[in-house]
Protein backbone atom coordinates (compact mmCIF):
# COMPACT_ATOMS: atom_id res chain seq x y z
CA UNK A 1 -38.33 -43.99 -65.32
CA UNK A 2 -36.97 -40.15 -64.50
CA UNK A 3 -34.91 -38.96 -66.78
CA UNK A 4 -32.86 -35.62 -65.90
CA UNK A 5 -31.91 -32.60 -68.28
CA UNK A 6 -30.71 -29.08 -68.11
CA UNK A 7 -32.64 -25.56 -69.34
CA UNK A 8 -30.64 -22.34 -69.91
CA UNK A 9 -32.50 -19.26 -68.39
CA UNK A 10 -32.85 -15.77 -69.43
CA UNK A 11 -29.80 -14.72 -67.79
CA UNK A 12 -27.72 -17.70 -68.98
CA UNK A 13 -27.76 -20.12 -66.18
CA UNK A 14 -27.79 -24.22 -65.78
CA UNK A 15 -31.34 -24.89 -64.61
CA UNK A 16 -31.24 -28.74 -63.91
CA UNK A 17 -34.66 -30.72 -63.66
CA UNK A 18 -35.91 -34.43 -63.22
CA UNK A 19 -39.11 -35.76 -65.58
CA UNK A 20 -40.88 -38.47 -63.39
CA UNK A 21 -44.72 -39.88 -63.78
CA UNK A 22 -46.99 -40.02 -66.62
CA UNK A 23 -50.11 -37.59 -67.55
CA UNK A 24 -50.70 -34.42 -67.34
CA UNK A 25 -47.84 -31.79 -66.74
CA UNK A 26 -47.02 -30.69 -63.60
CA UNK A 27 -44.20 -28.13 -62.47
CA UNK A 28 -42.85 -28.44 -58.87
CA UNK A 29 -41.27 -25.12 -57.56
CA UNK A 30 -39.53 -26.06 -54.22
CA UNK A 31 -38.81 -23.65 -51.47
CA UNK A 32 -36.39 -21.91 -49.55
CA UNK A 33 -32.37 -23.05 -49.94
CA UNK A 34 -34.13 -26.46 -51.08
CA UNK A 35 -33.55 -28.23 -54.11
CA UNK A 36 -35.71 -30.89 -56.30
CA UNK A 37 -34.49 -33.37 -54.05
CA UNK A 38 -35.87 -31.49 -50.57
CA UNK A 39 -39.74 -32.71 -51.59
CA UNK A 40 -38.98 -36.15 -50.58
CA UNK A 41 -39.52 -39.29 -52.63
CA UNK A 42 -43.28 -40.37 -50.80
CA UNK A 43 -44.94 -37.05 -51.60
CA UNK A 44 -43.09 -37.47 -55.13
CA UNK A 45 -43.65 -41.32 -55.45
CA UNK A 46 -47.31 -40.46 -55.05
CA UNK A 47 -47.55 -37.56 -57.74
CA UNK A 48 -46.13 -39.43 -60.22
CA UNK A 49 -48.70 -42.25 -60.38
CA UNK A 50 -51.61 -39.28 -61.83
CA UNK A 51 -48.92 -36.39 -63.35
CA UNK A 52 -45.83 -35.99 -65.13
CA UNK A 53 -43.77 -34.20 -63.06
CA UNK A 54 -40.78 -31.43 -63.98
CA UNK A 55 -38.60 -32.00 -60.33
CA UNK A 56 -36.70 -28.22 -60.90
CA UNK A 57 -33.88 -27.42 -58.80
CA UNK A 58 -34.00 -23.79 -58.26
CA UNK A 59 -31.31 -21.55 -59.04
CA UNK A 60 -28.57 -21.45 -56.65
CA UNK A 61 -29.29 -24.90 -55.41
CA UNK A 62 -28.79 -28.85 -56.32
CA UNK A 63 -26.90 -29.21 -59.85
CA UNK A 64 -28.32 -25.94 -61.40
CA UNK A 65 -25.63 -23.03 -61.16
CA UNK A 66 -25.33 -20.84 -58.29
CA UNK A 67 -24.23 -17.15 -58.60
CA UNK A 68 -23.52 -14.85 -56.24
CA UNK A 69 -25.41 -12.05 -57.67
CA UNK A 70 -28.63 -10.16 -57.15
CA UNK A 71 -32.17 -11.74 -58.59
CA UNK A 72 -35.73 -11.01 -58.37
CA UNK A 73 -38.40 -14.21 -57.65
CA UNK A 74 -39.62 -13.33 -60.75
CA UNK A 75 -35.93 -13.91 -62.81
CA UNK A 76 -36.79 -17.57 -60.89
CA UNK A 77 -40.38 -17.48 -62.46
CA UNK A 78 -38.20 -16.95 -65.92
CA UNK A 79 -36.35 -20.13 -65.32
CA UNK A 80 -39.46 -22.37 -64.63
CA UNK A 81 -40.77 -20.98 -68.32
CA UNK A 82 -37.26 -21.95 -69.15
CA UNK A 83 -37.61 -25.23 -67.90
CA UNK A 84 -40.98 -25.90 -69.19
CA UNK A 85 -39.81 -24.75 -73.12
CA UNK A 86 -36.64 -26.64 -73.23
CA UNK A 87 -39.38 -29.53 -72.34
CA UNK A 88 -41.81 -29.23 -74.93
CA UNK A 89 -44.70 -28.10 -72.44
CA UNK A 90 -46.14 -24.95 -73.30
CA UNK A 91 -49.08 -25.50 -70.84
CA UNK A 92 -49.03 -27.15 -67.24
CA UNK A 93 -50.15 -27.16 -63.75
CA UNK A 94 -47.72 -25.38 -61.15
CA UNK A 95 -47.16 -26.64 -57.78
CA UNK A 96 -44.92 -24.44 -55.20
CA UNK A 97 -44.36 -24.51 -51.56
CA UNK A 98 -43.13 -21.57 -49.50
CA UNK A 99 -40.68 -19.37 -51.68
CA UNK A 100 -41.81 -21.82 -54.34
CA UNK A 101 -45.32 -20.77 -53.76
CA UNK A 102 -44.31 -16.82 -54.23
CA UNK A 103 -42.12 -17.78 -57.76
CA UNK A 104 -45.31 -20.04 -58.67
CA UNK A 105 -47.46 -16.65 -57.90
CA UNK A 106 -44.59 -15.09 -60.08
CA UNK A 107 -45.82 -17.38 -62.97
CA UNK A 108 -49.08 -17.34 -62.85
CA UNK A 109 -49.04 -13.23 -63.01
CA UNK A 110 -46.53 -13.42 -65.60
CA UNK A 111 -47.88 -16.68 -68.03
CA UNK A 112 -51.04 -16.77 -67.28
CA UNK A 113 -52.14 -18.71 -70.73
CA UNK A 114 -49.49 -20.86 -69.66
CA UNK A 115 -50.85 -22.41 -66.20
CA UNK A 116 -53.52 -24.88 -66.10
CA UNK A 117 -53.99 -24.93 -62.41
CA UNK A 118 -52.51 -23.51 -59.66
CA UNK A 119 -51.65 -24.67 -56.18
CA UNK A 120 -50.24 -22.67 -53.53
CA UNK A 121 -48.76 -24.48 -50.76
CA UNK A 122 -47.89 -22.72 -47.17
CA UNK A 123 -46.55 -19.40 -48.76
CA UNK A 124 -47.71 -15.84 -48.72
CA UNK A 125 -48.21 -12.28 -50.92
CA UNK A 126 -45.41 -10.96 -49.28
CA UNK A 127 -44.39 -9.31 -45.82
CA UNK A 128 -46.13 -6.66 -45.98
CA UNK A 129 -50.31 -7.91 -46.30
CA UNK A 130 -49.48 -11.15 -44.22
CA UNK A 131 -49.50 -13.09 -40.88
CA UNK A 132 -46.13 -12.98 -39.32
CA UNK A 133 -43.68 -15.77 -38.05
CA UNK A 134 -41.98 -15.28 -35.17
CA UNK A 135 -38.34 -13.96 -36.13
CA UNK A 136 -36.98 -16.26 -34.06
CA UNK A 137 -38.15 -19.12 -35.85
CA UNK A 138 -37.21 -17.26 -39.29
CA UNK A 139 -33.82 -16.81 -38.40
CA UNK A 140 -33.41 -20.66 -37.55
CA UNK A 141 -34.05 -20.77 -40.96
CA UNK A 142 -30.32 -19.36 -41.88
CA UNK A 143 -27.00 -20.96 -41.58
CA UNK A 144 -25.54 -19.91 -38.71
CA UNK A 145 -21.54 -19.15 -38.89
CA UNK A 146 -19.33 -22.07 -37.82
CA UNK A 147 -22.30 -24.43 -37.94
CA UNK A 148 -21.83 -27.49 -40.06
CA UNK A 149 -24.58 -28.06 -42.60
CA UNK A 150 -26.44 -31.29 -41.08
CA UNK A 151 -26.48 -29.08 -37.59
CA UNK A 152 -27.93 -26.10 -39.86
CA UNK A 153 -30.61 -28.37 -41.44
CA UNK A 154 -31.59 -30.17 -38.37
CA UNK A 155 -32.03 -26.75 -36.50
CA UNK A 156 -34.43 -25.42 -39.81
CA UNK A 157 -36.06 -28.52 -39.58
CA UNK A 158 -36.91 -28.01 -35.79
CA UNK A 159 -39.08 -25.32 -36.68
CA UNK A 160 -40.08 -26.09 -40.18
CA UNK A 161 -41.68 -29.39 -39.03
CA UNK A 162 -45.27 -29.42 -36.79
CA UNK A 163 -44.87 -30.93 -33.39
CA UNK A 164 -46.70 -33.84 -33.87
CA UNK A 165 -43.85 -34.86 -36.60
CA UNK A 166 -41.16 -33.80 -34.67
CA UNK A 167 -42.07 -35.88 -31.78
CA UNK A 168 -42.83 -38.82 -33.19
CA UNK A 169 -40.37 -41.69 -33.97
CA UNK A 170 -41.08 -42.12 -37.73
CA UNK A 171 -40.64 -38.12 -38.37
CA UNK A 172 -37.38 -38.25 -36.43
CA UNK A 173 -36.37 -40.95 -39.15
CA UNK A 174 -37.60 -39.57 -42.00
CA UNK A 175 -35.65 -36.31 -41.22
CA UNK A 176 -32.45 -38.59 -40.77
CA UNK A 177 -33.12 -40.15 -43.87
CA UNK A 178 -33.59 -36.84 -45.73
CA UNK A 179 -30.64 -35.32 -44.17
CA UNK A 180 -28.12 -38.87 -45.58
CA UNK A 181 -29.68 -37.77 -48.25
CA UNK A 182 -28.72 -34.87 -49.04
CA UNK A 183 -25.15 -35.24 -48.62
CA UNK A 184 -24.95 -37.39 -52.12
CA UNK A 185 -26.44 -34.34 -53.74
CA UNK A 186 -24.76 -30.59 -53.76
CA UNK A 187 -24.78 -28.74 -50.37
CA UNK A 188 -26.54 -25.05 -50.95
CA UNK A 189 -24.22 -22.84 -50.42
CA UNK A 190 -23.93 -19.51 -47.84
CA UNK A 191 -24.56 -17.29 -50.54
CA UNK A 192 -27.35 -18.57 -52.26
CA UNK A 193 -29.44 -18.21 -48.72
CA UNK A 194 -28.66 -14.27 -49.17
CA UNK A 195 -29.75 -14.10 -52.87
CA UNK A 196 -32.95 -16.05 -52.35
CA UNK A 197 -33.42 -13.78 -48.77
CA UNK A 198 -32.94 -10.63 -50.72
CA UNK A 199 -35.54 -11.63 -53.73
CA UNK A 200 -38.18 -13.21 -51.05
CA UNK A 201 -37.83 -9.62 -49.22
CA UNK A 202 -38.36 -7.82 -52.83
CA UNK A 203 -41.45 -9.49 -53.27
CA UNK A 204 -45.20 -8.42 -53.11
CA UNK A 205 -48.09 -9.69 -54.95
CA UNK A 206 -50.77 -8.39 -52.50
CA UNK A 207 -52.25 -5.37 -55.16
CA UNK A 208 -52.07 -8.32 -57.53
CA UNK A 209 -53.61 -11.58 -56.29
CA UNK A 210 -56.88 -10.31 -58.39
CA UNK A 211 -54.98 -10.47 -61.54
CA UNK A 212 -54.54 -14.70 -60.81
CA UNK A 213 -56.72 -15.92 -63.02
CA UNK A 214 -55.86 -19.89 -63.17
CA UNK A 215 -58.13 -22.51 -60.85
CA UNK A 216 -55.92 -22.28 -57.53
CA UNK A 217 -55.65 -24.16 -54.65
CA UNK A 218 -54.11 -23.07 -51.20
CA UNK A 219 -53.13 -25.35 -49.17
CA UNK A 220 -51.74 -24.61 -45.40
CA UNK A 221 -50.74 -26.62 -42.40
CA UNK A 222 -52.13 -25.68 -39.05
CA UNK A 223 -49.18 -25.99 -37.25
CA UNK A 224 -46.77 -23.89 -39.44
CA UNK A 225 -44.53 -21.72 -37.70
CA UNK A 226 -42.68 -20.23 -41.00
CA UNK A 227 -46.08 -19.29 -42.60
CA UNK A 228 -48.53 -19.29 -40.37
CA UNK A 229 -52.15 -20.72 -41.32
CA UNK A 230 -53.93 -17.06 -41.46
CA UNK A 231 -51.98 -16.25 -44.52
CA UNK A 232 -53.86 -18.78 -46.52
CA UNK A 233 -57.11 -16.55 -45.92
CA UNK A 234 -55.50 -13.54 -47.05
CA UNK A 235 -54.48 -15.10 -50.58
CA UNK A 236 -58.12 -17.06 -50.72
CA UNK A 237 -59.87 -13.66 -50.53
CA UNK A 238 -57.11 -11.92 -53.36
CA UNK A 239 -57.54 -14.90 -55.43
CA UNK A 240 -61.11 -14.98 -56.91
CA UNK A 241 -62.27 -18.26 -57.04
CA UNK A 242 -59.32 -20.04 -55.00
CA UNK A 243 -59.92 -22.97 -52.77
CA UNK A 244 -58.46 -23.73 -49.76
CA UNK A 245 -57.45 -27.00 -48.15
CA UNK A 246 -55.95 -26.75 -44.28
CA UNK A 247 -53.97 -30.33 -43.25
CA UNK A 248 -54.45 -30.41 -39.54
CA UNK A 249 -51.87 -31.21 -37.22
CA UNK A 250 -49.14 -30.69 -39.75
CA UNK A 251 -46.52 -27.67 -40.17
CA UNK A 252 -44.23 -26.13 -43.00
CA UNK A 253 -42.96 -29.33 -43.94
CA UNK A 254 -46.84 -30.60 -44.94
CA UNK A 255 -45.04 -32.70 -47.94
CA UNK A 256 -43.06 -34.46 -45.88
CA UNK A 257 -45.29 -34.76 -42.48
CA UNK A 258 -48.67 -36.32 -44.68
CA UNK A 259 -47.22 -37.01 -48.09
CA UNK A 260 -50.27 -38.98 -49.67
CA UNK A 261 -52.34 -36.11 -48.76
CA UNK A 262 -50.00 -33.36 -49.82
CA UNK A 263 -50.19 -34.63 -53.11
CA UNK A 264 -53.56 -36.00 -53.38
CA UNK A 265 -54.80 -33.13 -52.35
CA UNK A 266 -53.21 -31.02 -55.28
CA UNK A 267 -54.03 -34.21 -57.65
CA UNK A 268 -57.45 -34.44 -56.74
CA UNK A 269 -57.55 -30.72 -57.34
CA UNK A 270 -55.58 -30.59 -60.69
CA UNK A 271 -57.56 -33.41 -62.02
CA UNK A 272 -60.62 -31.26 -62.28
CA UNK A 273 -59.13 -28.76 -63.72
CA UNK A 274 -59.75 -28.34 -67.63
């Protein structure tokens, strides 16, 4: 049975989270504009049945507060600690994707007696030491003026999504489903895409990765057009030790597109891990 509460971060903001599953604890850092509710409940459904899962919505998204001020990924980092304390779990395993994966990087650099294991899923180190999207498909990635949210998402989605998904008739209605979804839950607003632009554009690990010294796992679709497949090389060779998992045929979306193994993968991983 989830249950649902509220953490106060460093800087004095509404950080709302789900609790779902049973075992060990696991922290799920979404990414960009998302909230808890963008993994999807088959990927989540899944997890739950090995891990206890803490469901965050980021700041600036879902039913945590949103301010229209300047933050760093690593003030984000702060409010998964946040989370984590108000829950009694000194300890866990953290799970991001994308700009989740960077914040989960964040973590791991800043609590590292605090992470268990680590999984990485289709993010980066930063701009600077990484394989490039195609701007194009970046920008897709923004609200457009004028455009009504559903027309925003479903234009993200056409590039977040692998090919395969997007063509086929049961990714067409999962997206549909997600995007019904979403409109019982709060809409991110315009502003929180800048704030969480400006702090993905601040950040850089790269001269870091060495210092990660939790069991990590990177995981990367071959058919990601947001962060393309190379850059899961470039954190497996800063990150001594890592592993790396590539899910063929899938893109960005990876949770959504192959669910079981999204999470499997990570579970199988995380189980291991003492």
């Amino acid at each position: 049975m989830a249950s649902r509460d509220f953490a106060q971060s460093k800087d004095g903001l509404k950080i709302r989270y789900e609790v779902r599953g049973t075992g060990a604890p696991v922290a799920l850092i979404m990414g960009f504009s998302g909230s808890g509710r963008s993994w999807g409940e088959p990927f989540l459904k899944t997890l739950e049945t090995r891990f206890k899962l803490y469901v965050i919505d980021n700041r600036g998204t879902g039913e945590s507060d949103k301010p229209d001020r300047e933050w760093k990924l690593v003030d984000m980092a702060d409010d998964v600690a946040a989370v984590l304390d108000k829950a009694g779990e000194p300890i866990s395993h953290i799970y991001g994707i994308s700009m989740g994966g960077m914040i989960a990087q964040e973590y791991a650099l800043k609590y590292p007696r605090r992470v268990r294991g680590l999984v990485l899923g289709c993010t980066n180190c930063g701009a600077a030491h990484s394989v490039p999207a195609d701007p194009a498909n970046i920008a897709k990635l923004m609200p457009q003026p004028g455009m009504n949210p559903i027309e925003a998402a479903k234009l993200a989605f056409s590039v977040a999504c692998g090919r395969a998904f997007l063509a086929s008739a049961s990714g067409q209605k999962f997206i549909d489903a997600q995007l019904a979804e979403s409109a019982n839950y709060p809409i991110t607003p315009p502003h929180t895409y800048m704030r969480q632009g400006q702090a993905i554009g601040g950040f850089d690990t790269f001269a870091r990765l060495g210092e990660i010294k939790s069991p990590t796992l990177i995981i990367n679709g071959d058919d990601d057009n947001i962060v393309p497949v190379g850059n899961a090389e470039v954190l497996h060779k800063g990150i001594s030790g890592s592993k790396v998992q590539i899910l063929k045929g899938v893109g960005h979306m990876f949770f959504w597109e192959d669910p079981a193994q999204a999470a499997n993968v990570a579970a199988d991983f995380l189980s291991k891990v003492k």
